[in-house]
C-alpha atoms as a PDB file:
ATOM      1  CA  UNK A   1      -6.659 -23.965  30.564  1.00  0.00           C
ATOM      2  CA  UNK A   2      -2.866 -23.844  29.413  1.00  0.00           C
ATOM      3  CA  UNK A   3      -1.416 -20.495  30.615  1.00  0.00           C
ATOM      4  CA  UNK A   4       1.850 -18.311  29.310  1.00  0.00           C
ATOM      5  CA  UNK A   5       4.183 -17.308  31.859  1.00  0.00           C
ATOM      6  CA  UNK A   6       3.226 -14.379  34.078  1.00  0.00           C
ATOM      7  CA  UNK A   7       3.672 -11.130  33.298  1.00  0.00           C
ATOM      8  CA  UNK A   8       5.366  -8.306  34.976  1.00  0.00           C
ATOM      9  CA  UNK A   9       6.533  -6.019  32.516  1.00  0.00           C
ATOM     10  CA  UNK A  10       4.885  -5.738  29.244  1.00  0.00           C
ATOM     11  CA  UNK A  11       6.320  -4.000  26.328  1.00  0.00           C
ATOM     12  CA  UNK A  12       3.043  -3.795  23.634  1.00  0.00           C
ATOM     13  CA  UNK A  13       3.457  -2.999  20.426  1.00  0.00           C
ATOM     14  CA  UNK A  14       0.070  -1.288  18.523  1.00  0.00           C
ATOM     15  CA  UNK A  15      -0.256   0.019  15.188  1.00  0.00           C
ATOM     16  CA  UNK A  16      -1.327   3.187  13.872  1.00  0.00           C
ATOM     17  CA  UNK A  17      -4.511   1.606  12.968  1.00  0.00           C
ATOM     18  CA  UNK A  18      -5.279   0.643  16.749  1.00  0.00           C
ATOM     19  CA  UNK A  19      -5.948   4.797  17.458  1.00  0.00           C
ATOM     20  CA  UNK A  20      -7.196   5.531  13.329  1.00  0.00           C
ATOM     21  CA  UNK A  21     -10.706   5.198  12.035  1.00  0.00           C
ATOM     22  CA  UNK A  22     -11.321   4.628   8.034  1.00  0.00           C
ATOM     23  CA  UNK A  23     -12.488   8.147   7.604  1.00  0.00           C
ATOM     24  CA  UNK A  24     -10.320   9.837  10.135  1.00  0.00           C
ATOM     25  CA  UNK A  25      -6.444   9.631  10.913  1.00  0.00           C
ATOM     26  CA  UNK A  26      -7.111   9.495  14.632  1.00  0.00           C
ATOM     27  CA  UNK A  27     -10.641   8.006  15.823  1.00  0.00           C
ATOM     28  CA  UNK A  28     -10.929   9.493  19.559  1.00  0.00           C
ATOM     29  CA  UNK A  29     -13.613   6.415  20.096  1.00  0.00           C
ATOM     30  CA  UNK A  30     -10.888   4.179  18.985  1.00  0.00           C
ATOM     31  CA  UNK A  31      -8.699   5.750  20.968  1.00  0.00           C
ATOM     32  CA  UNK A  32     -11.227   6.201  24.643  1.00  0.00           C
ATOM     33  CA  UNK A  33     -11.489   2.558  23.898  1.00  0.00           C
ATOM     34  CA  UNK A  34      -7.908   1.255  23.130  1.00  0.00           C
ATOM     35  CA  UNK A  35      -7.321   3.431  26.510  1.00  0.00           C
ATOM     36  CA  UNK A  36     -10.087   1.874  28.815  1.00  0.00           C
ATOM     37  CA  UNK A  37      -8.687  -1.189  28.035  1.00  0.00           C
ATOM     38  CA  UNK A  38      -4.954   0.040  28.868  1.00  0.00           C
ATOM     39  CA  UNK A  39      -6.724   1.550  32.502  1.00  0.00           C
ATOM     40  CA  UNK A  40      -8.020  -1.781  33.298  1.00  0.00           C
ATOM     41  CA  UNK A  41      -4.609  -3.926  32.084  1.00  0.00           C
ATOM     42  CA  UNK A  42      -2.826  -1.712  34.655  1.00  0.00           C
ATOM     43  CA  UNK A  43      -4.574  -2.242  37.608  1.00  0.00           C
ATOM     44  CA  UNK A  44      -3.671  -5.717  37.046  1.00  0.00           C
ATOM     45  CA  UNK A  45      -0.501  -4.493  38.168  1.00  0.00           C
ATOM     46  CA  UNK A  46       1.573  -5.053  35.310  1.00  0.00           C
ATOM     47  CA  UNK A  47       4.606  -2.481  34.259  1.00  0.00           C
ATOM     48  CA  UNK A  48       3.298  -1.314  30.703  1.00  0.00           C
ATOM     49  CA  UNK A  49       5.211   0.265  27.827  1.00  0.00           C
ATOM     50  CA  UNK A  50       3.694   1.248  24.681  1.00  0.00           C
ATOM     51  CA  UNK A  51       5.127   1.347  21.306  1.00  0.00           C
ATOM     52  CA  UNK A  52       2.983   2.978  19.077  1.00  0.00           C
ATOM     53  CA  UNK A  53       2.810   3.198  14.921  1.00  0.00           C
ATOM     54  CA  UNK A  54       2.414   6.057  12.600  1.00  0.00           C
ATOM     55  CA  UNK A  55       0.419   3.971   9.821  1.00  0.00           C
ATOM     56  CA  UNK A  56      -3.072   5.774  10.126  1.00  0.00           C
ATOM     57  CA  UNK A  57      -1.536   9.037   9.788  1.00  0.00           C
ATOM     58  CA  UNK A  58       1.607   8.240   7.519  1.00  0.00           C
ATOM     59  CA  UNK A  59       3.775   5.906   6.293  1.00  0.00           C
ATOM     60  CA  UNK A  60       7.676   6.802   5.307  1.00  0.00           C
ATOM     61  CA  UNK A  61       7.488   3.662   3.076  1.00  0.00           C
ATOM     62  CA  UNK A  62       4.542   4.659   0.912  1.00  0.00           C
ATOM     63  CA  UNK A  63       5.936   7.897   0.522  1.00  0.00           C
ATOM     64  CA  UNK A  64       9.461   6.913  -0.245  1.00  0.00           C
ATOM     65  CA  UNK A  65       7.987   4.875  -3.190  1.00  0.00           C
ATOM     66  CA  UNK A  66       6.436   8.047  -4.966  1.00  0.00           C
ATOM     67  CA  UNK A  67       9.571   9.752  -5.011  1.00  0.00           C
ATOM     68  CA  UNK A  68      10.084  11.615  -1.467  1.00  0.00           C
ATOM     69  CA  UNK A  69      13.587  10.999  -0.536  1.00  0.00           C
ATOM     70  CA  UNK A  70      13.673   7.909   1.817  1.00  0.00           C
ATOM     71  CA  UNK A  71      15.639  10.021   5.192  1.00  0.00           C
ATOM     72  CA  UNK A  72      12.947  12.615   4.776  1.00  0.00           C
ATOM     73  CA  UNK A  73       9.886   9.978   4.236  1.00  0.00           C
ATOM     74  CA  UNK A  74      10.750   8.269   7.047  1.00  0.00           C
ATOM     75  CA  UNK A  75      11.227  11.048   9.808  1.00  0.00           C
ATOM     76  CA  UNK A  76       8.006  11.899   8.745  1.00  0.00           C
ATOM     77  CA  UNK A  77       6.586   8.411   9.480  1.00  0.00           C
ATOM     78  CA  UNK A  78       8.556   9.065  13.019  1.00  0.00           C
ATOM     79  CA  UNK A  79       6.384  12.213  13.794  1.00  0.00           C
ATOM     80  CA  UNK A  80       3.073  10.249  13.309  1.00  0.00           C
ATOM     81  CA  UNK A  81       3.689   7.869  15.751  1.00  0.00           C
ATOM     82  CA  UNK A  82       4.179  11.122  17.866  1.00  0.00           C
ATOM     83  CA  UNK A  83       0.650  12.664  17.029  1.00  0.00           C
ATOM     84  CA  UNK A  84      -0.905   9.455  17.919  1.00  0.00           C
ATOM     85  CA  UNK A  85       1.429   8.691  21.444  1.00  0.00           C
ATOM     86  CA  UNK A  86       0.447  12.286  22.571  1.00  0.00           C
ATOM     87  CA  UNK A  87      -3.442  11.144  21.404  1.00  0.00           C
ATOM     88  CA  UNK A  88      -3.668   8.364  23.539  1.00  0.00           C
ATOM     89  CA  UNK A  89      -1.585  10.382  26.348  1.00  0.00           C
ATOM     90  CA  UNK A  90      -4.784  12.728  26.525  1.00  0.00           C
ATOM     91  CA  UNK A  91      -7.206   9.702  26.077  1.00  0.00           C
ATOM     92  CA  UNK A  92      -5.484   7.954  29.243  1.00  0.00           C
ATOM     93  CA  UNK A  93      -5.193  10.997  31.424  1.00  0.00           C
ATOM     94  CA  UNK A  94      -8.608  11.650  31.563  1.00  0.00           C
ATOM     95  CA  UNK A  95      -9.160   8.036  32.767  1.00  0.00           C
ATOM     96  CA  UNK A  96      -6.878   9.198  36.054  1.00  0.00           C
ATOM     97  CA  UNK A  97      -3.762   6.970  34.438  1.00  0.00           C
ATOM     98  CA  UNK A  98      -0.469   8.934  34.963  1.00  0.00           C
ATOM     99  CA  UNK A  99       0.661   8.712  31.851  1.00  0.00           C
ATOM    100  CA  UNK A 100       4.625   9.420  30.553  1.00  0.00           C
ATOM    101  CA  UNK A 101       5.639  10.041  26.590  1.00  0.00           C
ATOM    102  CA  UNK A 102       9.055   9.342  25.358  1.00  0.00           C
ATOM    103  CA  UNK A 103      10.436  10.241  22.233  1.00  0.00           C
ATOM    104  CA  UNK A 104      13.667   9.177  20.132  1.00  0.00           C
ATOM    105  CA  UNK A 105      13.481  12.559  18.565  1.00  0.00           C
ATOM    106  CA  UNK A 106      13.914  15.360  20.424  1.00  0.00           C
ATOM    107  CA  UNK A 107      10.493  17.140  21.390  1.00  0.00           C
ATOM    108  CA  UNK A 108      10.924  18.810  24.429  1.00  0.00           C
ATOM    109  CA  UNK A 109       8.009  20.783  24.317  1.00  0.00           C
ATOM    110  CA  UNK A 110       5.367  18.074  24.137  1.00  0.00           C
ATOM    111  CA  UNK A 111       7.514  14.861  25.679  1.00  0.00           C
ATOM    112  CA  UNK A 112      10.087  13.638  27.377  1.00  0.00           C
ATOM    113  CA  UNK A 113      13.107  12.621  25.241  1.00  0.00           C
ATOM    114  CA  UNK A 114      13.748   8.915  25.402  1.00  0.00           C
ATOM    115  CA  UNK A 115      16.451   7.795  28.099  1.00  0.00           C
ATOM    116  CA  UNK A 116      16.481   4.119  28.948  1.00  0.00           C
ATOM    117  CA  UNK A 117      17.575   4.796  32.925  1.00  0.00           C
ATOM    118  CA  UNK A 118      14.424   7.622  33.265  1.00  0.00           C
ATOM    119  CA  UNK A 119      12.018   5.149  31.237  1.00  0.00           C
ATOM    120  CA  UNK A 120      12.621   2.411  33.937  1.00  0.00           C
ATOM    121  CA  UNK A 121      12.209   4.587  36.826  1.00  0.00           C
ATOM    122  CA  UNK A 122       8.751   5.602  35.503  1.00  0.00           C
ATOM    123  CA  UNK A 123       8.133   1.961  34.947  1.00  0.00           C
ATOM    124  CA  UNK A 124       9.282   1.396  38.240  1.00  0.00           C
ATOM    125  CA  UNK A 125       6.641   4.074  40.038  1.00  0.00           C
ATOM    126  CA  UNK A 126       3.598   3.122  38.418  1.00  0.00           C
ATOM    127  CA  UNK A 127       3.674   4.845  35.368  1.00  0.00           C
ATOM    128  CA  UNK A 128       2.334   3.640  31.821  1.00  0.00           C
ATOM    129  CA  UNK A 129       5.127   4.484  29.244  1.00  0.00           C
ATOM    130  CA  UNK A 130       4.248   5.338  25.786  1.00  0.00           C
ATOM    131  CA  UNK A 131       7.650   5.404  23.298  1.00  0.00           C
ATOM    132  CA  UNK A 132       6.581   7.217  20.348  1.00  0.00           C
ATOM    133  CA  UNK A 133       9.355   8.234  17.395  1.00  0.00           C
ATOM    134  CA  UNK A 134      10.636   4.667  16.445  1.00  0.00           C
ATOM    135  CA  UNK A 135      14.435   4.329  16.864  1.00  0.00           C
ATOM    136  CA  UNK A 136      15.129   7.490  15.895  1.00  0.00           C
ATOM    137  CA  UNK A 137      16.591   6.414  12.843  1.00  0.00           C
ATOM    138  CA  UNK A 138      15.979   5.925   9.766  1.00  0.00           C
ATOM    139  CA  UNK A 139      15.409   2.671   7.720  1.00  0.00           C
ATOM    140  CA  UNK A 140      14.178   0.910  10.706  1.00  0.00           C
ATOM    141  CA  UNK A 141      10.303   0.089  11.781  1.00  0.00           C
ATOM    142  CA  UNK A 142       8.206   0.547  14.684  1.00  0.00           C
ATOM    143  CA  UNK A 143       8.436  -3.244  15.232  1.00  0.00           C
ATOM    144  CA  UNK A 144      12.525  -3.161  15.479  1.00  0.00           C
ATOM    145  CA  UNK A 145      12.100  -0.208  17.674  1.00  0.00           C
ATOM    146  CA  UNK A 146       9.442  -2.089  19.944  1.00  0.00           C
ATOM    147  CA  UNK A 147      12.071  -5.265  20.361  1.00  0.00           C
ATOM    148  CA  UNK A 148      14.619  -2.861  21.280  1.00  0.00           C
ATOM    149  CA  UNK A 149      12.978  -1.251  23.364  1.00  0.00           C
ATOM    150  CA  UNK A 150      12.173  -4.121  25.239  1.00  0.00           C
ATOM    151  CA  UNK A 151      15.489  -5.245  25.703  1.00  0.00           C
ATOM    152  CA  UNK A 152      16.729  -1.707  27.172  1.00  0.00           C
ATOM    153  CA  UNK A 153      13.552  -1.784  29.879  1.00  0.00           C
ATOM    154  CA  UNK A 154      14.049  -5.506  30.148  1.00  0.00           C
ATOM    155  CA  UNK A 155      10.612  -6.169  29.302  1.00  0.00           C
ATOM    156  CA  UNK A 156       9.402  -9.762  30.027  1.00  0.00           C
ATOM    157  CA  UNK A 157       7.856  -9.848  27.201  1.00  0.00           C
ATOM    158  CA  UNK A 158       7.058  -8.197  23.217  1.00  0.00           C
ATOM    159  CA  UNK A 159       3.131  -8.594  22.779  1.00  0.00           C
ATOM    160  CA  UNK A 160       1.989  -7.378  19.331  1.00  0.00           C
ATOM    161  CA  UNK A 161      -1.664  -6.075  19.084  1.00  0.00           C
ATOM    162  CA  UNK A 162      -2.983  -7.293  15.699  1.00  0.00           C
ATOM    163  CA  UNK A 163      -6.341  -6.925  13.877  1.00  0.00           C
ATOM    164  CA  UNK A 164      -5.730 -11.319  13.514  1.00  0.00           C
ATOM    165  CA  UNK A 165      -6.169 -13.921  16.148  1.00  0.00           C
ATOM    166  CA  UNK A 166      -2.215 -14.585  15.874  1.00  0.00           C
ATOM    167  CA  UNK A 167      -0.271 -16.186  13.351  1.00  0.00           C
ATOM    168  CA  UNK A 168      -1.646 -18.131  10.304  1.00  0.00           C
ATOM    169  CA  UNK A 169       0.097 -20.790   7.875  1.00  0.00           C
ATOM    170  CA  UNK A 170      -1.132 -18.246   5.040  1.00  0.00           C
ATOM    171  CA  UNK A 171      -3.213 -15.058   4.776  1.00  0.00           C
ATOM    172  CA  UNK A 172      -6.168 -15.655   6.959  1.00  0.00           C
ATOM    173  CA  UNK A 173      -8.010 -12.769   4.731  1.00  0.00           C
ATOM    174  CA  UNK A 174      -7.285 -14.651   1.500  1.00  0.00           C
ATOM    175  CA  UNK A 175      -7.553 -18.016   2.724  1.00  0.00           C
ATOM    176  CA  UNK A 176     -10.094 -18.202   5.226  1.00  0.00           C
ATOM    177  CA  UNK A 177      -9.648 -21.882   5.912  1.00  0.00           C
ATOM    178  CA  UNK A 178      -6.208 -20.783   7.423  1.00  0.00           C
ATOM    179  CA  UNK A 179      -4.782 -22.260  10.732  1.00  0.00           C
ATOM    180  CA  UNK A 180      -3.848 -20.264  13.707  1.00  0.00           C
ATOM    181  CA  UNK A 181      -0.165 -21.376  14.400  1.00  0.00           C
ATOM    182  CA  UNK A 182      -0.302 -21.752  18.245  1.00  0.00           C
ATOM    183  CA  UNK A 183       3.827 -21.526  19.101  1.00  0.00           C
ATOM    184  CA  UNK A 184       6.729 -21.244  16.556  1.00  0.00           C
ATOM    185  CA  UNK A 185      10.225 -20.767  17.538  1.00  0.00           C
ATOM    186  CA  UNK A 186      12.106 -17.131  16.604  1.00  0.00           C
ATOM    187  CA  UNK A 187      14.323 -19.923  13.541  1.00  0.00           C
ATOM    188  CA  UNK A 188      11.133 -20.876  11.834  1.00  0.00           C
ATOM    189  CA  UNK A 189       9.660 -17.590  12.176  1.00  0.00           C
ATOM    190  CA  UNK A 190      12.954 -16.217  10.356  1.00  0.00           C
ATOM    191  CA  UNK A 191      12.936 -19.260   7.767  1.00  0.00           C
ATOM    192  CA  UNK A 192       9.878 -19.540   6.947  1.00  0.00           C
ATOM    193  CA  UNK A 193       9.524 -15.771   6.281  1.00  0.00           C
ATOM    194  CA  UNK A 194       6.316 -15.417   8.592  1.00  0.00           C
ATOM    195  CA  UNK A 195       6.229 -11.537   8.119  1.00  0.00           C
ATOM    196  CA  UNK A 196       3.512 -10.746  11.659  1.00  0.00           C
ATOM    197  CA  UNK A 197       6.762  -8.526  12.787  1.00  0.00           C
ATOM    198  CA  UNK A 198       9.874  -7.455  10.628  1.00  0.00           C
ATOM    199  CA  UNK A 199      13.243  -9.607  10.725  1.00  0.00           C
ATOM    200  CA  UNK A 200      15.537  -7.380  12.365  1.00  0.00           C
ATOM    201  CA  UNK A 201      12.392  -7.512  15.634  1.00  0.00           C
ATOM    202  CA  UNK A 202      12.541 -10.785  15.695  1.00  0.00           C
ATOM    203  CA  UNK A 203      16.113 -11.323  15.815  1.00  0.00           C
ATOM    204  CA  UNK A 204      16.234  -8.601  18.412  1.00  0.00           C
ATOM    205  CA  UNK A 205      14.251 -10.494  20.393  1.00  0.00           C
ATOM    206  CA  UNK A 206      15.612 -14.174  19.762  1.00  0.00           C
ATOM    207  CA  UNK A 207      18.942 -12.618  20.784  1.00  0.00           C
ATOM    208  CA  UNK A 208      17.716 -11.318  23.587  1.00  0.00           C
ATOM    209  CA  UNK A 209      15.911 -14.390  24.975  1.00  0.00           C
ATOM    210  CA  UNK A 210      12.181 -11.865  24.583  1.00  0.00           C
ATOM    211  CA  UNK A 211       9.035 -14.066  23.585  1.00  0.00           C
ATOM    212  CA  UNK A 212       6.969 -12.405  21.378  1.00  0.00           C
ATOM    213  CA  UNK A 213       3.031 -12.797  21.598  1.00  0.00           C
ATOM    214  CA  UNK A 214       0.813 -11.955  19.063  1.00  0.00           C
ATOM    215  CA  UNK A 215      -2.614 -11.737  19.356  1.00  0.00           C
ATOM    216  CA  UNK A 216      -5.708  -9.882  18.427  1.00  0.00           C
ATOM    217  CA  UNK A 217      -6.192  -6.328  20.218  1.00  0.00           C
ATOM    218  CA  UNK A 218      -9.335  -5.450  18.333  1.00  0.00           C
ATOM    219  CA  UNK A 219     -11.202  -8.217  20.426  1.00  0.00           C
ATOM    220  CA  UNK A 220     -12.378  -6.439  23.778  1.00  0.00           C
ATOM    221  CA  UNK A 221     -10.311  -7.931  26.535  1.00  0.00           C
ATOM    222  CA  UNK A 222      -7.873  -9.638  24.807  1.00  0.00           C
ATOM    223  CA  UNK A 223      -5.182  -7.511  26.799  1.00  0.00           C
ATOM    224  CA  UNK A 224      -6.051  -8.731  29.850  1.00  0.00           C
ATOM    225  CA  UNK A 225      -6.149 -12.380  29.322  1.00  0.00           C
ATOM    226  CA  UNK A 226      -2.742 -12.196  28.128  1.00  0.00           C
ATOM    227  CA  UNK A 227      -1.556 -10.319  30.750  1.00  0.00           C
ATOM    228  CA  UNK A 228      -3.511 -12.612  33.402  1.00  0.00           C
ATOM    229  CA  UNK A 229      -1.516 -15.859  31.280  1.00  0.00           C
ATOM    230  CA  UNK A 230      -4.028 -17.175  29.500  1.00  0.00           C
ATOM    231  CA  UNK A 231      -2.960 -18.791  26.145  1.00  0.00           C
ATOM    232  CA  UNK A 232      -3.831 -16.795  23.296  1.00  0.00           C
ATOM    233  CA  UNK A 233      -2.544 -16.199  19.751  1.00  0.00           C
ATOM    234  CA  UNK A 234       0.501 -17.132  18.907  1.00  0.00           C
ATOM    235  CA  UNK A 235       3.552 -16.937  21.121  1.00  0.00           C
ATOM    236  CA  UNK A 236       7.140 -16.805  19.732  1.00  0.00           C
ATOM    237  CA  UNK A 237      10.192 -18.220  21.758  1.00  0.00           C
END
């Protein structure tokens, strides 16, 4: 079986809709789950950092388009991702994983703030990383903050959890006859407008020299067969 390169420091992006159920903003089954599988990727022994969404609590976007003033609408966005980072923090730590939470926005209270140097050394000891809070700015998404953040901690790798299989030539929900697109290189992801991750991500990480992976997280130990190489969804490079 082909294999991706190995893996010793992961930076995984996750939506809001990894930790939220349909009737409830936060599903703590979702979230025991999403967090057994984290307990059993690191004692692989990879270095994991975890960029987490806001989307099952709020997003800025939606709210910006009924009229909330797009700063505001988007800071809120910025403290779901929080809620749900501090969610899976719990979920993790009673699975015996020393867990760290890093925020772009200052929130001294319930997490450390978000200093590349610090965020390496916990990477360094052991310690799963969850960055919660986006960039910190405004008018940027959790996916731009994920490739980012990967650069800083010098991540081998950007692996997207998805609710798909990977990438698809179209819609795989509208068009179930769609093809998974195995490998694509960061230019025809840009050209061909292939919108898995935002622009500004990508070209984060094609600048940076960071494949991305994407894949589907909803399918029980899919983590861990990326992380042990095996080729799965669609990688980016």
């Amino acid at each position: 079986m082909k294999k991706h390169p190995a893996i010793k420091r992961l930076l995984l992006k996750i939506s809001g809709e990894v930790l939220g159920g349909e009737k409830c903003s936060i599903d703590l089954d979702r979230v025991g789950g999403f967090a057994a599988e984290l307990q059993i990727a690191m004692e692989l022994g990879t270095e994991i950092a975890v960029v987490v969404g806001g989307g099952n609590i709020l997003r800025g976007g939606n709210f910006s388009a009924k009229g909330i003033e797009r700063v505001s609408a988007d800071y809120m966005g910025m403290l779901g991702t929080i809620i749900n980072a501090l969610a899976l923090k719990g979920a993790l730590e009673l699975k015996g994983v020393e867990t760290i939470v890093m925020t772009s926005i200052s929130m001294e209270q319930v997490a450390e703030p978000y200093i590349r140097d610090k965020a390496i050394a916990h990477l360094d000891k052991g310690k799963l990383l969850i960055l919660a809070g986006g960039t910190g700015n405004p008018y940027f998404t959790t996916d731009t903050a994920a490739a980012l953040r990967a650069a800083e901690i010098k991540a081998d790798v950007l692996v997207k959890g998805t609710k798909v299989d990977g990438v698809f030539c179209s819609d795989p929900v509208e068009n179930p006859d769609a093809q998974l697109i195995e490998s694509l290189s960061f230019t025809e992801m840009l050209r061909d407008d292939l919108r898995i991750m935002d622009a500004t991500a990508v070209a984060l990480c094609r600048e940076n020299g960071i494949p991305i992976i994407v894949f589907n997280l909803f399918e029980k130990g899919n983590l861990c067969r990326v992380l042990k190489g095996e080729k799965l969804g669609t990688i980016i490079q």
